[in-house]
PDB file of N, CA and C in Angstrom:
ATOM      1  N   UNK A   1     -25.552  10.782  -7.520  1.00  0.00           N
ATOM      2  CA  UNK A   1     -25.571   9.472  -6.913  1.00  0.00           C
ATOM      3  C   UNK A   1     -26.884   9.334  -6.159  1.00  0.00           C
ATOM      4  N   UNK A   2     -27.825   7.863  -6.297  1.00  0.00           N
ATOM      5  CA  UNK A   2     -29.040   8.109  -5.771  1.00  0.00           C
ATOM      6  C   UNK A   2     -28.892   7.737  -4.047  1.00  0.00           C
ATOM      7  N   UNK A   3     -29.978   7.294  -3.537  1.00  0.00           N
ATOM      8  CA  UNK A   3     -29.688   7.395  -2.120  1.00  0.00           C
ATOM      9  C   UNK A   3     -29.141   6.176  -1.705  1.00  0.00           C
ATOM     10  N   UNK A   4     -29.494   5.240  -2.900  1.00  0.00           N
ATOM     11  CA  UNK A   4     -29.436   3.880  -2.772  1.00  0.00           C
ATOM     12  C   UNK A   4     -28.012   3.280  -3.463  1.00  0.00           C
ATOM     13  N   UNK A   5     -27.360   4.100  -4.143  1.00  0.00           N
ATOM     14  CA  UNK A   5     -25.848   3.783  -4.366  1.00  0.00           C
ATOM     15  C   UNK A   5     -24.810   4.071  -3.178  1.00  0.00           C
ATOM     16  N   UNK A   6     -25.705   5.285  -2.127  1.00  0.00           N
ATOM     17  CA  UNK A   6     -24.335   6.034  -0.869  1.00  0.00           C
ATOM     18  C   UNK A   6     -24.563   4.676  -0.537  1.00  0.00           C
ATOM     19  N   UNK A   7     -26.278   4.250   0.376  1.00  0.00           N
ATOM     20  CA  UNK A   7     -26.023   3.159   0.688  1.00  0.00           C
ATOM     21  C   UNK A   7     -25.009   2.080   0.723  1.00  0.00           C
ATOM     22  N   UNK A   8     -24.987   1.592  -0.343  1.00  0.00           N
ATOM     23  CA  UNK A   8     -24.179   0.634  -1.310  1.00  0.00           C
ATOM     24  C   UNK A   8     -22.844   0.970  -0.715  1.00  0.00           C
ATOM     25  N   UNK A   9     -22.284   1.700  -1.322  1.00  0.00           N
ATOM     26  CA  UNK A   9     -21.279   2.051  -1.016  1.00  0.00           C
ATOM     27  C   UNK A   9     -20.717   2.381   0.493  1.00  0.00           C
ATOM     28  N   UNK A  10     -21.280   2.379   1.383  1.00  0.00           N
ATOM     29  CA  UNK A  10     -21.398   2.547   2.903  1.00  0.00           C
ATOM     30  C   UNK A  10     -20.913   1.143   3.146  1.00  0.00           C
ATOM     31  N   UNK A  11     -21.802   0.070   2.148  1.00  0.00           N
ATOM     32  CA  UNK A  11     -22.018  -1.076   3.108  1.00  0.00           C
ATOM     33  C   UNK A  11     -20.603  -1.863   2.798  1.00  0.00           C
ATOM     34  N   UNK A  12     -20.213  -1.791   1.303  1.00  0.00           N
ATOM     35  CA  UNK A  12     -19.467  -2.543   0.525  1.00  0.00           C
ATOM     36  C   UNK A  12     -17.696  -2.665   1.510  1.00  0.00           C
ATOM     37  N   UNK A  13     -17.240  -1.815   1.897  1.00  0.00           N
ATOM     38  CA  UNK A  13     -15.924  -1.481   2.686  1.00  0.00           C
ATOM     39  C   UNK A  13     -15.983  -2.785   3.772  1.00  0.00           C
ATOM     40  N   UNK A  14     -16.977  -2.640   4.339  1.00  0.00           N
ATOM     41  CA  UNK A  14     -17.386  -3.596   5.995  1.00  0.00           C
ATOM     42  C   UNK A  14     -17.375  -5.106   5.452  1.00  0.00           C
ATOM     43  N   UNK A  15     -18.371  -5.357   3.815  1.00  0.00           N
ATOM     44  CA  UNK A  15     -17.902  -6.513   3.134  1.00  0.00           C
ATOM     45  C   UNK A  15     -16.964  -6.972   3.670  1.00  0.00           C
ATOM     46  N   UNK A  16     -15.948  -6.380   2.613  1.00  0.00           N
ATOM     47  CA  UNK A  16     -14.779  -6.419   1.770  1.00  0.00           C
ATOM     48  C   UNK A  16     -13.513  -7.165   2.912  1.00  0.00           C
ATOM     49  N   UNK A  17     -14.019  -6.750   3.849  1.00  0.00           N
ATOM     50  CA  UNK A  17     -13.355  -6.946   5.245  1.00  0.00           C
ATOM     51  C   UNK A  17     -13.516  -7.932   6.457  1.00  0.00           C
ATOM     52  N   UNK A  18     -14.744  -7.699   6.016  1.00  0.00           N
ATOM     53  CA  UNK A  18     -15.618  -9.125   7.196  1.00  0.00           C
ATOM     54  C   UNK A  18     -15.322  -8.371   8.218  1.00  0.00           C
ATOM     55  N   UNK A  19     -16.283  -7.304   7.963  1.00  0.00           N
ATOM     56  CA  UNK A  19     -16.515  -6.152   9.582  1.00  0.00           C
ATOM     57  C   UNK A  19     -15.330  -6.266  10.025  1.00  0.00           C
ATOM     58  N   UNK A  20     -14.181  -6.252   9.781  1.00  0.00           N
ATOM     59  CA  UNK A  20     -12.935  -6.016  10.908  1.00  0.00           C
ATOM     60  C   UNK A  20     -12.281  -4.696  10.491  1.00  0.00           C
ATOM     61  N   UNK A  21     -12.146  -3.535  11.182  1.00  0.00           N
ATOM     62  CA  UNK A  21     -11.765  -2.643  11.385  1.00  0.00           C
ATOM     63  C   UNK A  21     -10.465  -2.083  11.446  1.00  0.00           C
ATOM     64  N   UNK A  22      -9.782  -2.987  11.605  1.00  0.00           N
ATOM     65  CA  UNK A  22      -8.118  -2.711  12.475  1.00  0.00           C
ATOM     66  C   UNK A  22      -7.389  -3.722  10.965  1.00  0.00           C
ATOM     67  N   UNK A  23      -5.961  -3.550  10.757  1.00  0.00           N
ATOM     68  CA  UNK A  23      -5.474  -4.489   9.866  1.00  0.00           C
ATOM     69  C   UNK A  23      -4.892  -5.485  11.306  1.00  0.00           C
ATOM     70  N   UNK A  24      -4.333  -6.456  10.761  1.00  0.00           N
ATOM     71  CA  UNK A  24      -3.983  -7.628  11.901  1.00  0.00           C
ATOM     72  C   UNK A  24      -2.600  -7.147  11.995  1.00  0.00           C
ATOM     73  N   UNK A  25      -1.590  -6.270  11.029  1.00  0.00           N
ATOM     74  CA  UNK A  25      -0.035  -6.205  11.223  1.00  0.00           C
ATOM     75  C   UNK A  25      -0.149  -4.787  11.085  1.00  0.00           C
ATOM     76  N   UNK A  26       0.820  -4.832  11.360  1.00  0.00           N
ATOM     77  CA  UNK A  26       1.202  -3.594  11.504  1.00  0.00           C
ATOM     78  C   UNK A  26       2.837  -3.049  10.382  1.00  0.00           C
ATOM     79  N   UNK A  27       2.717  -3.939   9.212  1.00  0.00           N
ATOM     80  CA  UNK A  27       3.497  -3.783   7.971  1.00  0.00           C
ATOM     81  C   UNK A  27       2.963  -2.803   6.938  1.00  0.00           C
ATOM     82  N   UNK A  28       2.108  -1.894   7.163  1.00  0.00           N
ATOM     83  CA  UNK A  28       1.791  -1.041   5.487  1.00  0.00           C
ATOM     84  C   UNK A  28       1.465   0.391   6.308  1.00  0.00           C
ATOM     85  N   UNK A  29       2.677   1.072   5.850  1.00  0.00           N
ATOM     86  CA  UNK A  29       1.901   2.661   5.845  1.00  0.00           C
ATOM     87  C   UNK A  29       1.889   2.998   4.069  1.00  0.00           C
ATOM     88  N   UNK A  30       1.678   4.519   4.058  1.00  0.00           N
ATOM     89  CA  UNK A  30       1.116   5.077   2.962  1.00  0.00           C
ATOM     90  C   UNK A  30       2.129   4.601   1.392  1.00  0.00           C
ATOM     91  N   UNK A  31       3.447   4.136   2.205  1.00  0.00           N
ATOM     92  CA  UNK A  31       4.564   4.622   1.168  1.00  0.00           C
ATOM     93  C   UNK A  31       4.833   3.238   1.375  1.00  0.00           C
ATOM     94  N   UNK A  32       4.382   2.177   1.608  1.00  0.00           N
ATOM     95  CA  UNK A  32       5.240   0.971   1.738  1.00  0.00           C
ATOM     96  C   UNK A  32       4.701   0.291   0.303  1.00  0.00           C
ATOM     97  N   UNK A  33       6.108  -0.167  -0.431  1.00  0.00           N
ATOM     98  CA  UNK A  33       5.524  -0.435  -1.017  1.00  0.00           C
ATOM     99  C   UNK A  33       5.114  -2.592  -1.773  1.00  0.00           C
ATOM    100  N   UNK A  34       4.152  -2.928  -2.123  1.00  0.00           N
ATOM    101  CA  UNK A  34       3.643  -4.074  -2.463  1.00  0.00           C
ATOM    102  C   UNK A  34       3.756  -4.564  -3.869  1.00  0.00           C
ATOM    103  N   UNK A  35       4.177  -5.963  -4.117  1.00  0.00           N
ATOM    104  CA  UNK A  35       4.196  -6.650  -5.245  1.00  0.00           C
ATOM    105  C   UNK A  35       3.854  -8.078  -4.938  1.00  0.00           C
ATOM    106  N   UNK A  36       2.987  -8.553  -6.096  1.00  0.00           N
ATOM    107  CA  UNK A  36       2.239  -9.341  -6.262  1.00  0.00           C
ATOM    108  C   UNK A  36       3.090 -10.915  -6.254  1.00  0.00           C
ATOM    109  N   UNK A  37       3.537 -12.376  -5.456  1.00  0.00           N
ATOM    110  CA  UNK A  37       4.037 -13.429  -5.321  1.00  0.00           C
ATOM    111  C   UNK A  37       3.525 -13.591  -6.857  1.00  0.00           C
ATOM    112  N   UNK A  38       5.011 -14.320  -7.744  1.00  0.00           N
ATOM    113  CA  UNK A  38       4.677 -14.612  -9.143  1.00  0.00           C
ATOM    114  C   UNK A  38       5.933 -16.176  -8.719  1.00  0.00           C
ATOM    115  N   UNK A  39       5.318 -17.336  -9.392  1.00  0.00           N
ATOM    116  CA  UNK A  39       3.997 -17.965  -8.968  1.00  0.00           C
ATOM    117  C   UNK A  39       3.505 -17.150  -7.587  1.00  0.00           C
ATOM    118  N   UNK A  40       2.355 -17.696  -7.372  1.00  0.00           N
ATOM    119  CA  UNK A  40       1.434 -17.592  -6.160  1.00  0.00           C
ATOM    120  C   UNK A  40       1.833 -19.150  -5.553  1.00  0.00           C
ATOM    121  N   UNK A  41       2.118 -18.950  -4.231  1.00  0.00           N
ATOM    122  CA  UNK A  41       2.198 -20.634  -3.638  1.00  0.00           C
ATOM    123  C   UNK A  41       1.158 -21.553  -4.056  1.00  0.00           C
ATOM    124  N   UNK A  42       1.368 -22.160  -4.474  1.00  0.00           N
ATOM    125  CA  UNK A  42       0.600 -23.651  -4.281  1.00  0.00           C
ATOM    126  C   UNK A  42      -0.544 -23.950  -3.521  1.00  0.00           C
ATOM    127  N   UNK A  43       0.064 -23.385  -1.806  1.00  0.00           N
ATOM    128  CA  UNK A  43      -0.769 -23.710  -0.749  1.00  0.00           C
ATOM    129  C   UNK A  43      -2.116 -22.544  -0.844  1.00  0.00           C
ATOM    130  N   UNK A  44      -2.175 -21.477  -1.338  1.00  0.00           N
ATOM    131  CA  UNK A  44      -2.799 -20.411  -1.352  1.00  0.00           C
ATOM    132  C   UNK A  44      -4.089 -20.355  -1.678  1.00  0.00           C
ATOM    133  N   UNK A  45      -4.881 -20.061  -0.405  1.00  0.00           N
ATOM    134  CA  UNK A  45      -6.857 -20.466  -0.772  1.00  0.00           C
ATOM    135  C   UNK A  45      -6.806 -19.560  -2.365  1.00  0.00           C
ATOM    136  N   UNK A  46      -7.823 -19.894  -3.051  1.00  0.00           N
ATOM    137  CA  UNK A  46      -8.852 -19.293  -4.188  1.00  0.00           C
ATOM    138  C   UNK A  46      -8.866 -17.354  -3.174  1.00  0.00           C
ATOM    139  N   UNK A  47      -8.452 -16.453  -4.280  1.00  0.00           N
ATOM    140  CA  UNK A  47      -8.446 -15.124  -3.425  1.00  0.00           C
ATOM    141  C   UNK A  47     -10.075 -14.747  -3.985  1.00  0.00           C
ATOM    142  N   UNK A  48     -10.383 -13.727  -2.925  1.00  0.00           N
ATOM    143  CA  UNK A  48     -12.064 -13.233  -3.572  1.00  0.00           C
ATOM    144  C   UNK A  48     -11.422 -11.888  -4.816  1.00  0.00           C
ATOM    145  N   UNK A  49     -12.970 -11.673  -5.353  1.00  0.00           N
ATOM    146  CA  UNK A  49     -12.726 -10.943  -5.868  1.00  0.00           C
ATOM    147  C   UNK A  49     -12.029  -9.402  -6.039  1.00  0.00           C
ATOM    148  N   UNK A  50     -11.759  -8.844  -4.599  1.00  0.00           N
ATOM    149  CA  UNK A  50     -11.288  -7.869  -4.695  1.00  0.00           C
ATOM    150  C   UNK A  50      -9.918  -7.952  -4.568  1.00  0.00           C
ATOM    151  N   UNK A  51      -9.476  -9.116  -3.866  1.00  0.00           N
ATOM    152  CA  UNK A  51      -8.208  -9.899  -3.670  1.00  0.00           C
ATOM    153  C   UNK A  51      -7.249  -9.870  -5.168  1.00  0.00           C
ATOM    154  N   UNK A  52      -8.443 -10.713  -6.139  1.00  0.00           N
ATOM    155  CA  UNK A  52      -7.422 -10.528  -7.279  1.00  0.00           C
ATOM    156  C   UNK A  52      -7.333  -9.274  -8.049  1.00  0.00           C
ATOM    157  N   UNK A  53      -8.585  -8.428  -7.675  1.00  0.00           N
ATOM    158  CA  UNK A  53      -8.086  -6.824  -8.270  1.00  0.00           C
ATOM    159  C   UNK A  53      -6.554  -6.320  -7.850  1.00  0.00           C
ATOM    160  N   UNK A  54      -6.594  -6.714  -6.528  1.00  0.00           N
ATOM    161  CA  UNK A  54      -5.176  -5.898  -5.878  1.00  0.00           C
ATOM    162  C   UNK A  54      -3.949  -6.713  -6.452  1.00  0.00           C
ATOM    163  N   UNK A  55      -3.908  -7.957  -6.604  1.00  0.00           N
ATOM    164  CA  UNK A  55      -3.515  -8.937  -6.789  1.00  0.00           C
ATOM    165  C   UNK A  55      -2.816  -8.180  -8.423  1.00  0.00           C
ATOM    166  N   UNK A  56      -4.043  -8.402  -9.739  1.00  0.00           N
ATOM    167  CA  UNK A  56      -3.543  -7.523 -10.695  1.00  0.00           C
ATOM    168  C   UNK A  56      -2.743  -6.272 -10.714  1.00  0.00           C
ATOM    169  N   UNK A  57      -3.187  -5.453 -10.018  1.00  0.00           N
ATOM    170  CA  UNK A  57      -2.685  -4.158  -9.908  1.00  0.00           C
ATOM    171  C   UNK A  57      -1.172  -4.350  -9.263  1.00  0.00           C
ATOM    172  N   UNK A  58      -0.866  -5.437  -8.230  1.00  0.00           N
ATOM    173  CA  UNK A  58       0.648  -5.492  -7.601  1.00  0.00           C
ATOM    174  C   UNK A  58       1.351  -6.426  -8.705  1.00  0.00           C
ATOM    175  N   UNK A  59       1.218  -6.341 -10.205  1.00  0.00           N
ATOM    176  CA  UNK A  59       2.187  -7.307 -10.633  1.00  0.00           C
ATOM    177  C   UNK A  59       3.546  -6.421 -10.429  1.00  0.00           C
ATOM    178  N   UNK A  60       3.460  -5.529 -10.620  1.00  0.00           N
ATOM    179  CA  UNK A  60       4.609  -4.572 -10.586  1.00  0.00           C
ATOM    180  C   UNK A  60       4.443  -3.453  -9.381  1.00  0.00           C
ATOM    181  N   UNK A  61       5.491  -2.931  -8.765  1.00  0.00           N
ATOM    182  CA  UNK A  61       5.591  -2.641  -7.235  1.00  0.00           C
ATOM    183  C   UNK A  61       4.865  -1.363  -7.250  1.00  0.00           C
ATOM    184  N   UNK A  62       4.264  -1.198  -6.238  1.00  0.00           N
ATOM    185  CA  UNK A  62       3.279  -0.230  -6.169  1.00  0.00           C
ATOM    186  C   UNK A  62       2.752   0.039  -4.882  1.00  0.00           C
ATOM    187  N   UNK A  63       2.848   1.654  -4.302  1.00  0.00           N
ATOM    188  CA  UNK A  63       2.408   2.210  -2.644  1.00  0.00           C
ATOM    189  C   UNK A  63       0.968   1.869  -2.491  1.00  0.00           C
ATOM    190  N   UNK A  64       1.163   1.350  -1.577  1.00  0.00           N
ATOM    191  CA  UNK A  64      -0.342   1.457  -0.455  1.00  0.00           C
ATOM    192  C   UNK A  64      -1.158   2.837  -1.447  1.00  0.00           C
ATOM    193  N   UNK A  65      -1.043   3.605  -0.884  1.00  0.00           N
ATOM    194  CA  UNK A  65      -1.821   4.781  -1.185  1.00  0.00           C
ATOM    195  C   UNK A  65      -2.068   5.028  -2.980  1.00  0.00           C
ATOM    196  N   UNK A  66      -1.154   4.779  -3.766  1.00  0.00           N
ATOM    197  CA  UNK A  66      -1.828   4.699  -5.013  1.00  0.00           C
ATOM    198  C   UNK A  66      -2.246   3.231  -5.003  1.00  0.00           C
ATOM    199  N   UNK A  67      -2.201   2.134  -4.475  1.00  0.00           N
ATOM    200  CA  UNK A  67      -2.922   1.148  -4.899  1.00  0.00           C
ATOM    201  C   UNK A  67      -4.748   1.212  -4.312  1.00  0.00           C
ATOM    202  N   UNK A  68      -4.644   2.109  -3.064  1.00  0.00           N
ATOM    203  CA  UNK A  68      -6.781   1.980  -2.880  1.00  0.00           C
ATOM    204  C   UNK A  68      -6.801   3.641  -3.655  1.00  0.00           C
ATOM    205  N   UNK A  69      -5.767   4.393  -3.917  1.00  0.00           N
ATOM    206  CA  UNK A  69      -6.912   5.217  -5.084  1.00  0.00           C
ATOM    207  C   UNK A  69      -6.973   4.581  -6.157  1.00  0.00           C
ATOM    208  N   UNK A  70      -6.044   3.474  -6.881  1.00  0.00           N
ATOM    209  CA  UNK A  70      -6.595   2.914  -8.334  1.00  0.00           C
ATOM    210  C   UNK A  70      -8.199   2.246  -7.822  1.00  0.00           C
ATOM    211  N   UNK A  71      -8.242   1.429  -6.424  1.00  0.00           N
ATOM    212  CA  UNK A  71      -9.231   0.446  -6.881  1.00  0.00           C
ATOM    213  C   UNK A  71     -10.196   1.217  -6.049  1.00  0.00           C
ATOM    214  N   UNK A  72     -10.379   2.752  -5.699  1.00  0.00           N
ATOM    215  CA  UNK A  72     -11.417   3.771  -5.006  1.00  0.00           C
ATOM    216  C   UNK A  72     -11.592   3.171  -4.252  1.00  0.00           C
ATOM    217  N   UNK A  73     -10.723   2.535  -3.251  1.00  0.00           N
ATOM    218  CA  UNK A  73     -11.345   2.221  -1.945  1.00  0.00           C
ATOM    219  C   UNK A  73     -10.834   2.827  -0.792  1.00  0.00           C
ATOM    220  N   UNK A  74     -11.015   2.896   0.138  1.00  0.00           N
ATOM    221  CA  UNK A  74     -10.260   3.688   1.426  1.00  0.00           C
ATOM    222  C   UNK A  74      -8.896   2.979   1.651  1.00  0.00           C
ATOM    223  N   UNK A  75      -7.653   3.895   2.164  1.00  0.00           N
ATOM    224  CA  UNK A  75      -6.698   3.161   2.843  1.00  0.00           C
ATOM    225  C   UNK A  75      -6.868   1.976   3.669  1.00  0.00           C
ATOM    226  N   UNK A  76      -7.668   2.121   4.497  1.00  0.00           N
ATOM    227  CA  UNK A  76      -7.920   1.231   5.635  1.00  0.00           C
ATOM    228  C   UNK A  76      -8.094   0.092   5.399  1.00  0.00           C
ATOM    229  N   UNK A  77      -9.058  -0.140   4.434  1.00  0.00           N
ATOM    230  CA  UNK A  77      -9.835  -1.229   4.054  1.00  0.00           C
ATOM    231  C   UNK A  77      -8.560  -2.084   3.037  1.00  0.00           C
ATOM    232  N   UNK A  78      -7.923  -0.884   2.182  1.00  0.00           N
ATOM    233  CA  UNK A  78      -7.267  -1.975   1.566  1.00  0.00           C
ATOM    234  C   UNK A  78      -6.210  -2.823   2.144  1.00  0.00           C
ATOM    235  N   UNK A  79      -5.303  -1.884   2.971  1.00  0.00           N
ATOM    236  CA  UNK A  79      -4.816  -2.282   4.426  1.00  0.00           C
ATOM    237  C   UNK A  79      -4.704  -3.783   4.564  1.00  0.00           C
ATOM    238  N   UNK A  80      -6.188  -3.985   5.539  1.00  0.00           N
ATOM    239  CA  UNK A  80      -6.768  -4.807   5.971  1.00  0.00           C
ATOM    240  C   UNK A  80      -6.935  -5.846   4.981  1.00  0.00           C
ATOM    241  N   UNK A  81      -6.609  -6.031   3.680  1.00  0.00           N
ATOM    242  CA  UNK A  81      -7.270  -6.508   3.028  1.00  0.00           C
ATOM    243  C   UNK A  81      -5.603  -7.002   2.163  1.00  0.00           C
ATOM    244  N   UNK A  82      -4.647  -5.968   2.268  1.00  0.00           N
ATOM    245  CA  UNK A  82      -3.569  -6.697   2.089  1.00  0.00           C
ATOM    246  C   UNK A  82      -3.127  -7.328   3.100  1.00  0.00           C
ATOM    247  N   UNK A  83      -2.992  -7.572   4.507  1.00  0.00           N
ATOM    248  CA  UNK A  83      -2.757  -8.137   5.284  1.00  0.00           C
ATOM    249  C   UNK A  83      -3.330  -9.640   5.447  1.00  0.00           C
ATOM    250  N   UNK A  84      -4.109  -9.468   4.900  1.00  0.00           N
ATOM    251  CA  UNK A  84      -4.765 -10.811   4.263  1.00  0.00           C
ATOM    252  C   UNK A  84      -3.625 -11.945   3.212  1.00  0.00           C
ATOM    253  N   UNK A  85      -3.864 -10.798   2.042  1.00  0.00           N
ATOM    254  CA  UNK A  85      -2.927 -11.515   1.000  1.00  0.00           C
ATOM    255  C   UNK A  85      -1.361 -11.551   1.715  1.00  0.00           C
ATOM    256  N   UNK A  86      -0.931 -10.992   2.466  1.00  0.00           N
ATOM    257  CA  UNK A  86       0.989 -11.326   3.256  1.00  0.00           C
ATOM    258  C   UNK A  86       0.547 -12.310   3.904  1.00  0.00           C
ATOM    259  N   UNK A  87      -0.260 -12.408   4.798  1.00  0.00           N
ATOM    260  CA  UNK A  87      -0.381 -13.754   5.859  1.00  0.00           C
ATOM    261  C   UNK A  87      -0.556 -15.048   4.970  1.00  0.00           C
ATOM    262  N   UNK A  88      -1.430 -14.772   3.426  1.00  0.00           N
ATOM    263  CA  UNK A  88      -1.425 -15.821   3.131  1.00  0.00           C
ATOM    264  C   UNK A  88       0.031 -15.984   1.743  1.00  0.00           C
ATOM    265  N   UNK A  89       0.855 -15.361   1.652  1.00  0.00           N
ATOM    266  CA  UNK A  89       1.668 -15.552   1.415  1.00  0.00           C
ATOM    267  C   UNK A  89       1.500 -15.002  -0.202  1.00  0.00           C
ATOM    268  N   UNK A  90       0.524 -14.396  -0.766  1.00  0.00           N
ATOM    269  CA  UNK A  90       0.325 -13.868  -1.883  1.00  0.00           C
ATOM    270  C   UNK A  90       0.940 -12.956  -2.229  1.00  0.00           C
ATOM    271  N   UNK A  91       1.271 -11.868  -1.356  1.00  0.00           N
ATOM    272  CA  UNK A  91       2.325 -10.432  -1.895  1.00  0.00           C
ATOM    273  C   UNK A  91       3.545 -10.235  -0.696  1.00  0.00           C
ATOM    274  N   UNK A  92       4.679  -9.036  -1.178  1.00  0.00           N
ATOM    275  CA  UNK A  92       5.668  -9.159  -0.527  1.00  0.00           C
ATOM    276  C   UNK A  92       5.118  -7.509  -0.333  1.00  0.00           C
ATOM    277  N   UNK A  93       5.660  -7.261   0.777  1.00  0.00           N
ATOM    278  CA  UNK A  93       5.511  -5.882   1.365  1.00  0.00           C
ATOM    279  C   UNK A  93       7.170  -4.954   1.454  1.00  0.00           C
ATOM    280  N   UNK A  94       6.986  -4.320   1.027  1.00  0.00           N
ATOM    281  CA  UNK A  94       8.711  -3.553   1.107  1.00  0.00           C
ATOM    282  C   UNK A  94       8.022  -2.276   1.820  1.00  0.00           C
ATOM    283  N   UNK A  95       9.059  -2.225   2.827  1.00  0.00           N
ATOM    284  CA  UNK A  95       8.776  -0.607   3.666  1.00  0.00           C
ATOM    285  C   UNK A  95       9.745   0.471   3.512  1.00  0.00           C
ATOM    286  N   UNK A  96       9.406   1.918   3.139  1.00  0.00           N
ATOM    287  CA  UNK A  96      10.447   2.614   2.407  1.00  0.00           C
ATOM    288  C   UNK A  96      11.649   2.533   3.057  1.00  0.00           C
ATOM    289  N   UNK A  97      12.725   3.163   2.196  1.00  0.00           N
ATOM    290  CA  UNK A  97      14.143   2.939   2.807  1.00  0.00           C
ATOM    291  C   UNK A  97      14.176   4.380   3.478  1.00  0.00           C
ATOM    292  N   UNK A  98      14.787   4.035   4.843  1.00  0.00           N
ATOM    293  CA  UNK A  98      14.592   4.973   5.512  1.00  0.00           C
ATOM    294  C   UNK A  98      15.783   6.519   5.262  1.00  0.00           C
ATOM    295  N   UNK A  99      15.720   7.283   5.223  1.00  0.00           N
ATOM    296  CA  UNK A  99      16.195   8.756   5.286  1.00  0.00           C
ATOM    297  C   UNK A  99      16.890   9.313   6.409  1.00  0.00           C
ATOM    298  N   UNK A 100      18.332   9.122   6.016  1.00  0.00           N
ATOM    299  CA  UNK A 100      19.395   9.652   6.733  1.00  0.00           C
ATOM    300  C   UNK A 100      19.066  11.087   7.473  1.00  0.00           C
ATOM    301  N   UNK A 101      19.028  10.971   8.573  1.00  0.00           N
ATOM    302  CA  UNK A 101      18.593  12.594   9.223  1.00  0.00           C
ATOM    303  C   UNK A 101      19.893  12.952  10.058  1.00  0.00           C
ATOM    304  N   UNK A 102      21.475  12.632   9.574  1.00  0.00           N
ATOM    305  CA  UNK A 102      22.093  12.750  10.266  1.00  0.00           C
ATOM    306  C   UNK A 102      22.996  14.374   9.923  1.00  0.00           C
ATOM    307  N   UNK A 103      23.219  15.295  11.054  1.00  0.00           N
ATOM    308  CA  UNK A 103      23.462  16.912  10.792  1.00  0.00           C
ATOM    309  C   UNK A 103      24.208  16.720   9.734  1.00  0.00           C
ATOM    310  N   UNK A 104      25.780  15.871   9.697  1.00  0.00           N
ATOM    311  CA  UNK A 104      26.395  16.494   8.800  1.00  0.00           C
ATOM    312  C   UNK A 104      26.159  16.303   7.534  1.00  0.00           C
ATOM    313  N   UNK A 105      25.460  15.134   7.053  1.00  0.00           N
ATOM    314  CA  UNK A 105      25.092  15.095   5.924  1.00  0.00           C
ATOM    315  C   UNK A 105      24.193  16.000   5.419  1.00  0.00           C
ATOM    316  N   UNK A 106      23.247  16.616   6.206  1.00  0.00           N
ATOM    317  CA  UNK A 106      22.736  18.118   5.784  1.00  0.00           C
ATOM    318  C   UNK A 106      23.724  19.131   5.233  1.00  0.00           C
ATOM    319  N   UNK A 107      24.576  19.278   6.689  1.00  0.00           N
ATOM    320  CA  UNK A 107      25.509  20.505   6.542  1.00  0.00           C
ATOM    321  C   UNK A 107      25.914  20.743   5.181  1.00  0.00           C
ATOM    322  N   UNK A 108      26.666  18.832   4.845  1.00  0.00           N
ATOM    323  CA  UNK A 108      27.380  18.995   3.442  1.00  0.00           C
ATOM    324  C   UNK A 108      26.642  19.177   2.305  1.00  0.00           C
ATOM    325  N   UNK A 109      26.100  18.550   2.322  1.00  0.00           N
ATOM    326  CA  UNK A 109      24.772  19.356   1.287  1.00  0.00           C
ATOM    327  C   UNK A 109      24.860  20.380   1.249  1.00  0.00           C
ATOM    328  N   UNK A 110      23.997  20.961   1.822  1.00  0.00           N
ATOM    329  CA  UNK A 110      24.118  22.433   1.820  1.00  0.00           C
ATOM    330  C   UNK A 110      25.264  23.427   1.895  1.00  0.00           C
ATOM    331  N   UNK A 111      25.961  22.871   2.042  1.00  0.00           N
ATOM    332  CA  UNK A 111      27.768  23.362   1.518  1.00  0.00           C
ATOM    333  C   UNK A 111      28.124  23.314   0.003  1.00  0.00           C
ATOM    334  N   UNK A 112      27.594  22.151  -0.621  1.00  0.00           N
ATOM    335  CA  UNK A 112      27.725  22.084  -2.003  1.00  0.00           C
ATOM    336  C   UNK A 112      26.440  22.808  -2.502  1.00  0.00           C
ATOM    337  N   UNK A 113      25.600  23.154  -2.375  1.00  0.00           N
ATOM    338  CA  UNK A 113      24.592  23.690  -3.091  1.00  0.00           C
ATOM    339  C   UNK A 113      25.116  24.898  -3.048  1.00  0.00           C
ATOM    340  N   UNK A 114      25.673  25.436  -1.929  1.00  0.00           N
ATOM    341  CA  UNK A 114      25.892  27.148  -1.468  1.00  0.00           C
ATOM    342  C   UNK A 114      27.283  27.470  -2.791  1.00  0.00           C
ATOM    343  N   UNK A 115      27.784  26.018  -3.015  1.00  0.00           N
ATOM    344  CA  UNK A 115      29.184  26.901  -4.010  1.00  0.00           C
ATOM    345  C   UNK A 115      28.675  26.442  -4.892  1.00  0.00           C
ATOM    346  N   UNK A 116      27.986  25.615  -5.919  1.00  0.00           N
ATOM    347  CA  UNK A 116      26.882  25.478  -7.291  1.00  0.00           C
ATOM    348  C   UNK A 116      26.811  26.492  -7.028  1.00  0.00           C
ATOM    349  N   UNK A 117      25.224  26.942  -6.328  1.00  0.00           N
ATOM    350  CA  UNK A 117      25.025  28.438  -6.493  1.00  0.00           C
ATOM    351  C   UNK A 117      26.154  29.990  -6.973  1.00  0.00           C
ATOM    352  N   UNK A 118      27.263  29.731  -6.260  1.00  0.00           N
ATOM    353  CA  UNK A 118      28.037  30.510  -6.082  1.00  0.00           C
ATOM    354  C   UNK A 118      28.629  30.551  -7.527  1.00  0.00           C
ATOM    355  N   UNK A 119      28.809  29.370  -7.933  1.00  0.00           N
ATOM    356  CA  UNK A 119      29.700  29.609  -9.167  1.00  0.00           C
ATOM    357  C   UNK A 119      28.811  29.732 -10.282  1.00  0.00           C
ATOM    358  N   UNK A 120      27.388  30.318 -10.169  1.00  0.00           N
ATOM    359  CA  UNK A 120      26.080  30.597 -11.588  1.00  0.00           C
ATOM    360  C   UNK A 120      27.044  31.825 -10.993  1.00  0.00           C
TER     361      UNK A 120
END
């Protein structure tokens, strides 16, 4: 890579974003996952170009974290950049379903695994 592509690539993220750093919500961790509004509202500005990359890629539901390694961009940025498309009403955000951490449902588990095991 020459010196003038890191460049590039340094600058392109801060674009993409309009220098803002922070996402505005606080709706997307790694595992939440996003799909693309089919129609798109009516009311909905013209998206930029990286907008409708993500845009393509959420026709079908798909995590934060594999959606900026398909389009090589940082978490952050894409983040920021879906928070964009929810405010304007372009994608739906689903946040994982959360994971029972309650003892006995361990216990029993592991009660049935211990007699599976038992009966190999």
């Amino acid at each position: 890579m020459s010196g003038s592509d890191a460049a590039g690539r340094l600058v392109r993220p801060f674009a993409l974003t309009g220098g803002r750093t922070r996402p505005s919500r606080a709706d997307f961790t790694l595992i939440t996952t996003v799909t693309a509004v089919d129609p798109p509202p009516e009311r909905a500005s013209r998206p930029q170009p990286e907008q409708t990359r993500i845009l393509r890629r959420c026709r079908r539901p798909v995590a934060v974290a594999e959606l900026a390694a398909l389009l090589d961009l940082p978490v952050s940025v894409v983040v920021i950049m879906l928070c964009d498309l929810l405010e304007a009403g372009l994608i739906t955000a689903h946040p994982p379903h959360p994971v029972s951490r309650t003892p006995e449902l361990d216990l029993d588990l592991l009660q049935k695994v211990r007699d599976g095991l038992g009966r190999l």
